[in-house]
N, C-alpha and C. Protein backbone atom coordinates (compact mmCIF):
# COMPACT_ATOMS: atom_id res chain seq x y z
N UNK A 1 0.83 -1.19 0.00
CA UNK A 1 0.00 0.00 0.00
C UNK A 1 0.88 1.26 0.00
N UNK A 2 0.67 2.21 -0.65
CA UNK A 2 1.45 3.52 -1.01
C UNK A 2 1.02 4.35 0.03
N UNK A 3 1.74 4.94 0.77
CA UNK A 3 1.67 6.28 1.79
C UNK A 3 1.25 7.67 1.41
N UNK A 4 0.95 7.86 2.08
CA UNK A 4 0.82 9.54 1.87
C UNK A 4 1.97 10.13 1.51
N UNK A 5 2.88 9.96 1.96
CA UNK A 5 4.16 10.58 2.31
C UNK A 5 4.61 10.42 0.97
N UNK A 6 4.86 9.04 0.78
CA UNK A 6 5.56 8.35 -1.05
C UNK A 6 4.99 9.47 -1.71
N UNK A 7 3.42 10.16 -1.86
CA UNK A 7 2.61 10.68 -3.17
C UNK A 7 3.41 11.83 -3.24
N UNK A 8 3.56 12.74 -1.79
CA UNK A 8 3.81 13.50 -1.80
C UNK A 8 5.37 13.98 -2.42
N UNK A 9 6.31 13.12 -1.75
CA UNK A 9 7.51 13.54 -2.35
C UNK A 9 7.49 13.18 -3.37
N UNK A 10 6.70 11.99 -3.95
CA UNK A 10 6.98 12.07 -5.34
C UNK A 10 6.58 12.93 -6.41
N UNK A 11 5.65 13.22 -6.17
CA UNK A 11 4.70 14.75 -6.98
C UNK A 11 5.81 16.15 -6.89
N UNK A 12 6.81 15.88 -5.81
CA UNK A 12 7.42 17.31 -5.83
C UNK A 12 8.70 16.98 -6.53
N UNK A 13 9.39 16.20 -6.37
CA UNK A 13 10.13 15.58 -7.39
C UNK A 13 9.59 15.44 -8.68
N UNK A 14 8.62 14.94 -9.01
CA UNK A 14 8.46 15.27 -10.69
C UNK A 14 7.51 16.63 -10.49
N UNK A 15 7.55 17.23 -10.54
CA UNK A 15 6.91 18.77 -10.41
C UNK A 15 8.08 19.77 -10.41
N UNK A 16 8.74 19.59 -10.08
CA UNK A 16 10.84 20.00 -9.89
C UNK A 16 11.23 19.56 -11.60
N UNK A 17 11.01 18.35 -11.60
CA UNK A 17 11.61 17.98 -12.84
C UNK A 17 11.11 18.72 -14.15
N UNK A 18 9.56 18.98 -14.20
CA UNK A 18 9.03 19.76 -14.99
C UNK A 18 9.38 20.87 -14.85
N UNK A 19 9.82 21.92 -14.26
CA UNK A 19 10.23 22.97 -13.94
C UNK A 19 9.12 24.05 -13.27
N UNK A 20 8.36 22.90 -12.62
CA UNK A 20 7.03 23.74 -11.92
C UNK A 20 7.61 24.22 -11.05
N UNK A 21 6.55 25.71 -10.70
CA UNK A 21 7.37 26.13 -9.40
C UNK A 21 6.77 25.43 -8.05
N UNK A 22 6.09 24.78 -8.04
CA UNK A 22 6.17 23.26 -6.93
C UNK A 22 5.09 24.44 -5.79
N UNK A 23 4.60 24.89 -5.63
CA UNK A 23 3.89 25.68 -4.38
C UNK A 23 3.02 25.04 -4.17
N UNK A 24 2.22 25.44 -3.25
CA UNK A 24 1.23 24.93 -1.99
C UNK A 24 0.52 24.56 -3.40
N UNK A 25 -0.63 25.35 -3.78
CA UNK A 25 -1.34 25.27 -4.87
C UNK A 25 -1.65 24.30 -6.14
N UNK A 26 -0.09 23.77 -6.52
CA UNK A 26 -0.06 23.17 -7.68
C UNK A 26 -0.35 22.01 -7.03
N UNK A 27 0.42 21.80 -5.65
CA UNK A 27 1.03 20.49 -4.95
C UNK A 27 -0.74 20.06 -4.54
N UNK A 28 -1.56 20.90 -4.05
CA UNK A 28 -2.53 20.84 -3.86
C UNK A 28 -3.85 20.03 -4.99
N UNK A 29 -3.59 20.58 -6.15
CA UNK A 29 -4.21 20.30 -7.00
C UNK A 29 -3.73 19.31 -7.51
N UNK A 30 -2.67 19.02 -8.31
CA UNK A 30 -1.89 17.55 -8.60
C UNK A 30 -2.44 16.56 -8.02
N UNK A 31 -2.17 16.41 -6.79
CA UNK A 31 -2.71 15.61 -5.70
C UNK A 31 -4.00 15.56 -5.74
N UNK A 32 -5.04 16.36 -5.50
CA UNK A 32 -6.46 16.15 -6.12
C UNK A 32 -6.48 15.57 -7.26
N UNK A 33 -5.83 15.82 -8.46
CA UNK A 33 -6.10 15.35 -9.83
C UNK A 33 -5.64 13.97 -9.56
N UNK A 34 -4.87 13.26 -8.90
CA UNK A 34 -4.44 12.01 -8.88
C UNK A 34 -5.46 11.20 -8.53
N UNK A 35 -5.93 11.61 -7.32
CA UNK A 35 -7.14 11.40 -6.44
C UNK A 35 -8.01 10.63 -7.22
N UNK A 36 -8.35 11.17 -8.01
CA UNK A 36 -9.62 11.71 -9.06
C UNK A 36 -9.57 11.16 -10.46
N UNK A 37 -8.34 10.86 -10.71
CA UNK A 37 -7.97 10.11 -11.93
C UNK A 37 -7.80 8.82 -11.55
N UNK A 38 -6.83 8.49 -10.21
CA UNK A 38 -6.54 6.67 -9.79
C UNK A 38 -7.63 6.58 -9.39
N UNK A 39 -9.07 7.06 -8.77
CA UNK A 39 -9.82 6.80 -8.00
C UNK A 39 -9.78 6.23 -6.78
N UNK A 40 -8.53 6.74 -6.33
CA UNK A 40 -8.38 6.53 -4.73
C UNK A 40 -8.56 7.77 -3.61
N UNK A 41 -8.40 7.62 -2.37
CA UNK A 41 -8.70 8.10 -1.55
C UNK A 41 -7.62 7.92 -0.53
N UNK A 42 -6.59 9.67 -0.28
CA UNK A 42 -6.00 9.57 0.66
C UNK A 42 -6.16 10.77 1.76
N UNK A 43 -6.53 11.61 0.80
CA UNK A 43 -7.19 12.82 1.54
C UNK A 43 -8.63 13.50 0.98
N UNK A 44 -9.13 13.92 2.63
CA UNK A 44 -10.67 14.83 2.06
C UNK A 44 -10.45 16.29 1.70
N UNK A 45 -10.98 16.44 0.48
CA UNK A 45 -10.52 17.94 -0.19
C UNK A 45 -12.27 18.63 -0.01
N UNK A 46 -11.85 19.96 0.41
CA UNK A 46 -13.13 20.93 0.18
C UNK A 46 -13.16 21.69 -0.68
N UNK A 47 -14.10 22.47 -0.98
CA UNK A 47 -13.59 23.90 -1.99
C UNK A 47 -13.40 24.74 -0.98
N UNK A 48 -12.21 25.75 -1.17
CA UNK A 48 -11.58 26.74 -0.59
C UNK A 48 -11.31 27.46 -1.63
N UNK A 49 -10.72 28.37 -1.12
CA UNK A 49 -10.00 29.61 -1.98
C UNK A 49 -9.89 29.53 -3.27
N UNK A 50 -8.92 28.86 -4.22
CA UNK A 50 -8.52 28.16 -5.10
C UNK A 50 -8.82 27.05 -5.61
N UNK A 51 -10.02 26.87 -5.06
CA UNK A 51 -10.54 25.05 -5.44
C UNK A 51 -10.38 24.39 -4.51
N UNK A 52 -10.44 22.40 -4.89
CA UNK A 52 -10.49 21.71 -4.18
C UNK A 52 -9.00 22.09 -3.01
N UNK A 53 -8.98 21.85 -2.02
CA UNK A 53 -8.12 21.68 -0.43
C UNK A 53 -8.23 21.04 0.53
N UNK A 54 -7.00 20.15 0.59
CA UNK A 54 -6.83 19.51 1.82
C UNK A 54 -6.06 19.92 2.64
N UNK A 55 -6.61 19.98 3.93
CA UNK A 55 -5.87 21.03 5.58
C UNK A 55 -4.80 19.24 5.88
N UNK A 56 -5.85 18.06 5.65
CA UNK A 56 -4.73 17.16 5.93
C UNK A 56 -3.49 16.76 5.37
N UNK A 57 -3.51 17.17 4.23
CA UNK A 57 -2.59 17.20 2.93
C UNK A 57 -1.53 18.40 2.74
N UNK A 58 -1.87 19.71 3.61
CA UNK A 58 -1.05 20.85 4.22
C UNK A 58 -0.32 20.08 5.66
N UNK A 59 -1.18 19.45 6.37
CA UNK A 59 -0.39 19.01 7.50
C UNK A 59 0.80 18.23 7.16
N UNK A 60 0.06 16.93 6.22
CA UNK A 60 1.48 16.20 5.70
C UNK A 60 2.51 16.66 5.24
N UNK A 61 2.46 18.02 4.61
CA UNK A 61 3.64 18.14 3.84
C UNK A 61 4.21 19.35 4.76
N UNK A 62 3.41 19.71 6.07
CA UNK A 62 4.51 20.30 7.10
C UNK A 62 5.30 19.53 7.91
N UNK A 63 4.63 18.16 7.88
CA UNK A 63 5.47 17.50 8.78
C UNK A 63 6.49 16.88 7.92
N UNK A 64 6.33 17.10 6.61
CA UNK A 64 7.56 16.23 5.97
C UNK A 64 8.91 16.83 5.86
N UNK A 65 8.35 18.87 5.53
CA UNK A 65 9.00 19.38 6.00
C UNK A 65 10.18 19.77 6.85
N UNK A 66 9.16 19.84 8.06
CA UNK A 66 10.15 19.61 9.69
C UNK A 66 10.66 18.26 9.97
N UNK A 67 10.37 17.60 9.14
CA UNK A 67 11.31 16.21 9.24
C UNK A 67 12.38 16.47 8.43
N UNK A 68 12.54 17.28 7.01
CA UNK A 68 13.69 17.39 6.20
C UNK A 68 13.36 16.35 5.20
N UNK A 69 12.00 16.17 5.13
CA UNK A 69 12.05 15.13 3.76
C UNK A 69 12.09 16.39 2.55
N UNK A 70 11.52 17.54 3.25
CA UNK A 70 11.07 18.58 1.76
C UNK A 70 11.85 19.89 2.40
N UNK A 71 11.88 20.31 1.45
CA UNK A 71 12.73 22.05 2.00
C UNK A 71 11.60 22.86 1.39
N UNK A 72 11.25 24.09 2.10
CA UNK A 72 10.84 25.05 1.85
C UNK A 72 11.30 26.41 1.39
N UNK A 73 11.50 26.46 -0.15
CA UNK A 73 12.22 27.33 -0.54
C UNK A 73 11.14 28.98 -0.16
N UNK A 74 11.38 30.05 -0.09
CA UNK A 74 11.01 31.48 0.22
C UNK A 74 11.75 32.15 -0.45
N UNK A 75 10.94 32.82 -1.13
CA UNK A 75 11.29 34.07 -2.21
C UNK A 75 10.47 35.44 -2.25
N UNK A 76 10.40 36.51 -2.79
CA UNK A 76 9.81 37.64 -3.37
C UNK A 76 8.12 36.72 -3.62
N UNK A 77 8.32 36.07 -4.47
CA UNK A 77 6.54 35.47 -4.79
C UNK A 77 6.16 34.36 -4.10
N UNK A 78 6.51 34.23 -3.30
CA UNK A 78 6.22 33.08 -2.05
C UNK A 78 7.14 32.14 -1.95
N UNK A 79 6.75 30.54 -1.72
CA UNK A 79 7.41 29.40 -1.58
C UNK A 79 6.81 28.12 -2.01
N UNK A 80 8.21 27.59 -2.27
CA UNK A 80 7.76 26.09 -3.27
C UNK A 80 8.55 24.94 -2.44
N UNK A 81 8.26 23.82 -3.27
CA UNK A 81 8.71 22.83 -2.12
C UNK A 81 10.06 22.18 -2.73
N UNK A 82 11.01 21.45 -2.22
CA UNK A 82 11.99 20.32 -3.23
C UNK A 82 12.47 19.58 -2.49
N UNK A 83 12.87 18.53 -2.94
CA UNK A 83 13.06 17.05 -2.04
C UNK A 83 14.38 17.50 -1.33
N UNK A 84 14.85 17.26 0.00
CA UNK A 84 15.77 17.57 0.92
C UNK A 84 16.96 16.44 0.53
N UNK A 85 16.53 14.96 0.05
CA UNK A 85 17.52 13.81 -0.14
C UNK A 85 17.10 13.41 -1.24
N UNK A 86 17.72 12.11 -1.46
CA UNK A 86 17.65 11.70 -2.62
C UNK A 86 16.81 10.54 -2.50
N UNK A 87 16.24 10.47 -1.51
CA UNK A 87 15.25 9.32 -0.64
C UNK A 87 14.00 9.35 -1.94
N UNK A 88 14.07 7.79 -2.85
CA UNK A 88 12.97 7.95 -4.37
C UNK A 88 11.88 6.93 -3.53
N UNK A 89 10.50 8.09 -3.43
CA UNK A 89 9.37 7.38 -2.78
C UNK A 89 9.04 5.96 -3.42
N UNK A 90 7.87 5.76 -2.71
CA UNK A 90 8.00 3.71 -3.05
C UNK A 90 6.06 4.08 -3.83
N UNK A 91 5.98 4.40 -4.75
CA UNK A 91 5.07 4.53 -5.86
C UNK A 91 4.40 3.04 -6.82
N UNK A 92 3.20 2.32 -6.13
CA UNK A 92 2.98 1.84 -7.68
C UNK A 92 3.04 1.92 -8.87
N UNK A 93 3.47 1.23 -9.91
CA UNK A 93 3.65 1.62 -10.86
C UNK A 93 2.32 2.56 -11.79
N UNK A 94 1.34 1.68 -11.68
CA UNK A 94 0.00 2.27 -12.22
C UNK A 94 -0.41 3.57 -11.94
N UNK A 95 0.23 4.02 -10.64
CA UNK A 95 -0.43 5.14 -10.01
C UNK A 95 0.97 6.14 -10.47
N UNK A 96 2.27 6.16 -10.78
CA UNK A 96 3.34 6.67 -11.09
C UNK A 96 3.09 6.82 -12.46
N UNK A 97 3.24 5.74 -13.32
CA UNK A 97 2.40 6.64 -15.23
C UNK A 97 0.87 7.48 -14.91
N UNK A 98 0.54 7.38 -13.93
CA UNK A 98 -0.29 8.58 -13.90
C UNK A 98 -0.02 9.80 -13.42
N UNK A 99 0.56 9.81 -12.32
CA UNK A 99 1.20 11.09 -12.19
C UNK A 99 2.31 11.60 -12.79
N UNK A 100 2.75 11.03 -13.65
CA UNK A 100 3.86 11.51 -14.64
C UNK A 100 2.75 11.63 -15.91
N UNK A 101 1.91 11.40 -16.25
CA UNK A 101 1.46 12.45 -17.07
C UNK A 101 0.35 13.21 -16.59
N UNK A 102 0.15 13.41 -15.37
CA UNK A 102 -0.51 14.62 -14.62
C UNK A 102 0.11 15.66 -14.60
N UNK A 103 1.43 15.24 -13.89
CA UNK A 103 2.42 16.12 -14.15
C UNK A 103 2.58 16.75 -15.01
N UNK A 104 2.88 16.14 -16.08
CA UNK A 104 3.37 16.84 -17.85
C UNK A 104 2.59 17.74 -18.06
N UNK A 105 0.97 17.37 -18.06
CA UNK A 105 0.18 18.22 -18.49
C UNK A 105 0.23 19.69 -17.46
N UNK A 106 0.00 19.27 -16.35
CA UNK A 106 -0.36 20.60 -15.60
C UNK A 106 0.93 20.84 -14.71
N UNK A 107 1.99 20.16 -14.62
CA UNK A 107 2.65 20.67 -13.91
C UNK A 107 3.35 22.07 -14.09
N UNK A 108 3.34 22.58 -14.70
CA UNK A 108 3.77 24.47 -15.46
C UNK A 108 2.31 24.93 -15.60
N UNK A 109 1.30 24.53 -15.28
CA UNK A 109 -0.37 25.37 -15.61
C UNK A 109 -0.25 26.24 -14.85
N UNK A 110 -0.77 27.72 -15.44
CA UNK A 110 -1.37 28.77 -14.07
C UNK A 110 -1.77 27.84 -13.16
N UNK A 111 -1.76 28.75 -11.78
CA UNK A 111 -2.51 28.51 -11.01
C UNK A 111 -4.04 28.69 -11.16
N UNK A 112 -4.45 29.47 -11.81
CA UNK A 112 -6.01 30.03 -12.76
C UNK A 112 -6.26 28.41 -13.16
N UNK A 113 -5.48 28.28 -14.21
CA UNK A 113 -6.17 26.95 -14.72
C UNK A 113 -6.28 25.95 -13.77
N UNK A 114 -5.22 25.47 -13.05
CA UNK A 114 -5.48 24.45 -12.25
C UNK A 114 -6.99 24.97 -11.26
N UNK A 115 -7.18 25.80 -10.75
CA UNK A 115 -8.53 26.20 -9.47
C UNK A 115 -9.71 26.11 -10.89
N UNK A 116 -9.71 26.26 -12.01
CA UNK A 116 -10.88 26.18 -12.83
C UNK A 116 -10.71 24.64 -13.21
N UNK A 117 -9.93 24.16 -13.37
CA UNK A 117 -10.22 22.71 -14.00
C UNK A 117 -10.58 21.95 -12.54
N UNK A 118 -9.96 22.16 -11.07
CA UNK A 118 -10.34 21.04 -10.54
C UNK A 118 -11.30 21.24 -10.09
N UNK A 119 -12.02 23.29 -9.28
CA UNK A 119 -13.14 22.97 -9.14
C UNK A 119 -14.38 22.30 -9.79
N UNK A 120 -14.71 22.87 -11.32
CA UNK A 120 -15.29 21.97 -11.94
C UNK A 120 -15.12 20.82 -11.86
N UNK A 121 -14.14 19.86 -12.11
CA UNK A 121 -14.29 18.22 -11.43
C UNK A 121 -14.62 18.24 -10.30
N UNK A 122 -14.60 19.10 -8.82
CA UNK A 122 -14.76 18.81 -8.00
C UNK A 122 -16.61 18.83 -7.89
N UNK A 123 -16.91 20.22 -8.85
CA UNK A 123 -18.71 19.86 -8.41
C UNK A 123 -19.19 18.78 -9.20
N UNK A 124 -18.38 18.56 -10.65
CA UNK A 124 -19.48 17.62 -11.14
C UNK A 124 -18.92 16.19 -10.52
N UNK A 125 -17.86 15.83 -9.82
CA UNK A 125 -17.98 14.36 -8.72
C UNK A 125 -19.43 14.88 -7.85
N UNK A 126 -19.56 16.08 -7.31
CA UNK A 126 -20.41 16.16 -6.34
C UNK A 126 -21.60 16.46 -6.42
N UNK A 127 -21.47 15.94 -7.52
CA UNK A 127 -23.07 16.41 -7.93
C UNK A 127 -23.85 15.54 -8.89
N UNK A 128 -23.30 14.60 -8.88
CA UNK A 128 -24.85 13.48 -10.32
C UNK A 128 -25.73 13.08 -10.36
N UNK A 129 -25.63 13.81 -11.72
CA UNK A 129 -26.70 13.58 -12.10
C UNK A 129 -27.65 14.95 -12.85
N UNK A 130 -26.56 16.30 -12.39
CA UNK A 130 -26.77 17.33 -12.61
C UNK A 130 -26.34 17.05 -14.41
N UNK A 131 -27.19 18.27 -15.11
CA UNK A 131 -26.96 18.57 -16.35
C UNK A 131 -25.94 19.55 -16.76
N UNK A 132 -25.23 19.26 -17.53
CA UNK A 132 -23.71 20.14 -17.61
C UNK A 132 -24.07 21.99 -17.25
N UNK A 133 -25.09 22.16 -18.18
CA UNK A 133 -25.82 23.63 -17.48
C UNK A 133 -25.68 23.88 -15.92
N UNK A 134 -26.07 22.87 -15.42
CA UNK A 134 -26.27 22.85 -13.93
C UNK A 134 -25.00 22.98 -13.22
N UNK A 135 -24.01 22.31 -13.63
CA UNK A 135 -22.52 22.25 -13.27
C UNK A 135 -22.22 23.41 -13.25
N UNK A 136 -21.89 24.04 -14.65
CA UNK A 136 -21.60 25.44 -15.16
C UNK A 136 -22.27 26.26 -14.08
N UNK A 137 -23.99 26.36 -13.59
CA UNK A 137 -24.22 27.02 -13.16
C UNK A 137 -23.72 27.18 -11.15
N UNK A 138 -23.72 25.95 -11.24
CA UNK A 138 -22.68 25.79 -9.48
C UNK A 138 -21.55 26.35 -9.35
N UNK A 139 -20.99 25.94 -10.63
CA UNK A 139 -19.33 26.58 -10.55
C UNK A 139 -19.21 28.10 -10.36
N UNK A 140 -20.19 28.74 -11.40
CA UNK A 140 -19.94 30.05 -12.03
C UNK A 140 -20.50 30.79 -9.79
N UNK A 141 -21.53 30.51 -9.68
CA UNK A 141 -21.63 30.52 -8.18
C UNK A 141 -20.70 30.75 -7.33
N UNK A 142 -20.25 29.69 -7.49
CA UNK A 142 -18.43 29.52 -6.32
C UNK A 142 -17.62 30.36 -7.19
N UNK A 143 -17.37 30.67 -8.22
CA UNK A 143 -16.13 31.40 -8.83
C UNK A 143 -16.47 31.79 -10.03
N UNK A 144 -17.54 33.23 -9.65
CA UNK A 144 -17.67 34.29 -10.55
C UNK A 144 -16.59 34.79 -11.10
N UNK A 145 -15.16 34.32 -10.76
CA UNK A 145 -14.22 35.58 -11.61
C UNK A 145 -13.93 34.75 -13.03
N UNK A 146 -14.88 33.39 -13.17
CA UNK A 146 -14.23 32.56 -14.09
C UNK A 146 -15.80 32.92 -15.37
N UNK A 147 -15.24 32.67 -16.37
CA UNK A 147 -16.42 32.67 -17.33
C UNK A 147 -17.47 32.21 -17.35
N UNK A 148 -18.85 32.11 -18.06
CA UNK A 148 -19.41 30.88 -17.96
C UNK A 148 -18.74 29.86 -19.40
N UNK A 149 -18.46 30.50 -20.17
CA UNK A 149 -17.49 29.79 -21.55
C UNK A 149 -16.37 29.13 -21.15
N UNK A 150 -15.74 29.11 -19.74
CA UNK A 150 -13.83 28.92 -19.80
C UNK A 150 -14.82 27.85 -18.86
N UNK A 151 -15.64 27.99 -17.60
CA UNK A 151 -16.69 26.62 -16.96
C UNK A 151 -16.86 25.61 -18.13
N UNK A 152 -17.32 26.27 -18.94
CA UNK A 152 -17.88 25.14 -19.65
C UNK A 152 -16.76 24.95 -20.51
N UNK A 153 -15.88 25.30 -21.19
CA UNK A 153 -14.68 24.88 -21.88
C UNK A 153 -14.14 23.49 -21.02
N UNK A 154 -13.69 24.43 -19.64
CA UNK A 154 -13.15 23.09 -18.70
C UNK A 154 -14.08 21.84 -18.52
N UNK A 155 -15.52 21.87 -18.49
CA UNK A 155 -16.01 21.04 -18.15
C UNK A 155 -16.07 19.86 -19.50
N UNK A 156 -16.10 20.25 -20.51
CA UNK A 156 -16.16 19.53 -21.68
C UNK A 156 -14.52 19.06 -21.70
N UNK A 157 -13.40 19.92 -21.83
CA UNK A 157 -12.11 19.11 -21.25
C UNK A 157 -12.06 18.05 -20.60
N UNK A 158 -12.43 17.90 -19.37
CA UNK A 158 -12.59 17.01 -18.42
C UNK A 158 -13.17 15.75 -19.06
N UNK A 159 -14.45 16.21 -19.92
CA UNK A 159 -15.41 15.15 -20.08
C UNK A 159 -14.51 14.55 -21.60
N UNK A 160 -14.17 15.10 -21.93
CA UNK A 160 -13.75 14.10 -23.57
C UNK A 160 -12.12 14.20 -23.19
N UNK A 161 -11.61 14.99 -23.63
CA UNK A 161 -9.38 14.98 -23.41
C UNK A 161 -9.15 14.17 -22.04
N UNK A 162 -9.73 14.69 -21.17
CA UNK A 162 -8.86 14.29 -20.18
C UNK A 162 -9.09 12.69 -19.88
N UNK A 163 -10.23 12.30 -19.96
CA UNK A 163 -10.20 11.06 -20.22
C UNK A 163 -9.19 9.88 -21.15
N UNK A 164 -9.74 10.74 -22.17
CA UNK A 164 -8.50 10.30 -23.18
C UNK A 164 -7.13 10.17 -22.77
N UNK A 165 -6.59 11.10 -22.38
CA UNK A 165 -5.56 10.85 -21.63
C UNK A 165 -5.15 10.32 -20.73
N UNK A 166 -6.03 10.24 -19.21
CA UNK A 166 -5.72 9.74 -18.04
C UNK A 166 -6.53 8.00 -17.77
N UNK A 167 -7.18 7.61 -18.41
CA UNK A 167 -8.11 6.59 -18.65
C UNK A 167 -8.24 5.82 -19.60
N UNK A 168 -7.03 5.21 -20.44
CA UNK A 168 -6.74 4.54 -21.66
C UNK A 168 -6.84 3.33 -21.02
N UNK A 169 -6.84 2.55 -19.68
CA UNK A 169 -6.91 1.59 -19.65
C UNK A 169 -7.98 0.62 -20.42
């Protein structure tokens, strides 16, 4: 069984490798998108600020932190994360070709795109049965600063590409 801990350093290690800048945010969302694509369950995400968030998934990666598994870099535009050793998490394979092309795709995305693509996945998991209108219209609710065209762009993404991509099994 894969840890919390394994997802985490491994997502920041290939998130590093892509040349993401690795912050709370991306690390946040990645991790939701994994969630959501393996259909597993390691943390409960809410909508917050930026979309889906996990406070338990902030805890983990402070304590991995203050352990020295992750360094916390601080700059002028905040802080990002990067592996402290060379310690290579213990990843299923199935669940590792997925986050390596989670990664690819979004690991360099605005932060914009990532809070519009996962909230939308996050209402239409939470919601079926609703009609894509209906989605659009929840979303646009929670996050008027987003279109109702770029809602529904993302939501049709989700529903045809991303599949395609993350779900070839």
């Amino acid at each position: 069984m894969m840890k919390n801990s394994d997802l985490i350093l491994y997502v920041v290690k290939k998130l590093n490798e892509v040349g993401s800048w690795a912050g709370n945010t991306h690390l946040q969302k990645i991790i939701y998108l994994i969630q959501s694509t393996c259909n597993i369950k390691l943390y409960d995400f809410v909508l917050y600020h930026y979309g889906p968030y996990s406070f338990d998934l902030r805890e983990d990666v402070d304590l991995l932190t203050i352990s020295n598994y992750l360094e916390r870099d601080v700059d002028e535009f905040g802080y990002h994360y990067r592996l402290s050793s060379v310690l290579e998490p213990s990843i299923p394979s199935e669940i590792r070709d997925k986050v390596d092309r989670i990664v690819k795709v979004f690991g360099k995305a605005p932060t914009t795109l990532l809070e519009l693509i996962t909230t939308v996945d996050y209402v239409a998991r939470k919601s079926p049965g609703k009609s894509d209108n209906e989605i659009v219209e929840i979303v646009k609710k929670i996050k008027p600063h987003f279109s109702e065209r770029a809602i529904e762009l993302a939501l049709k993404w989700l529903k045809e590409d991303f599949k395609k991509i993350f779900n070839e099994e």
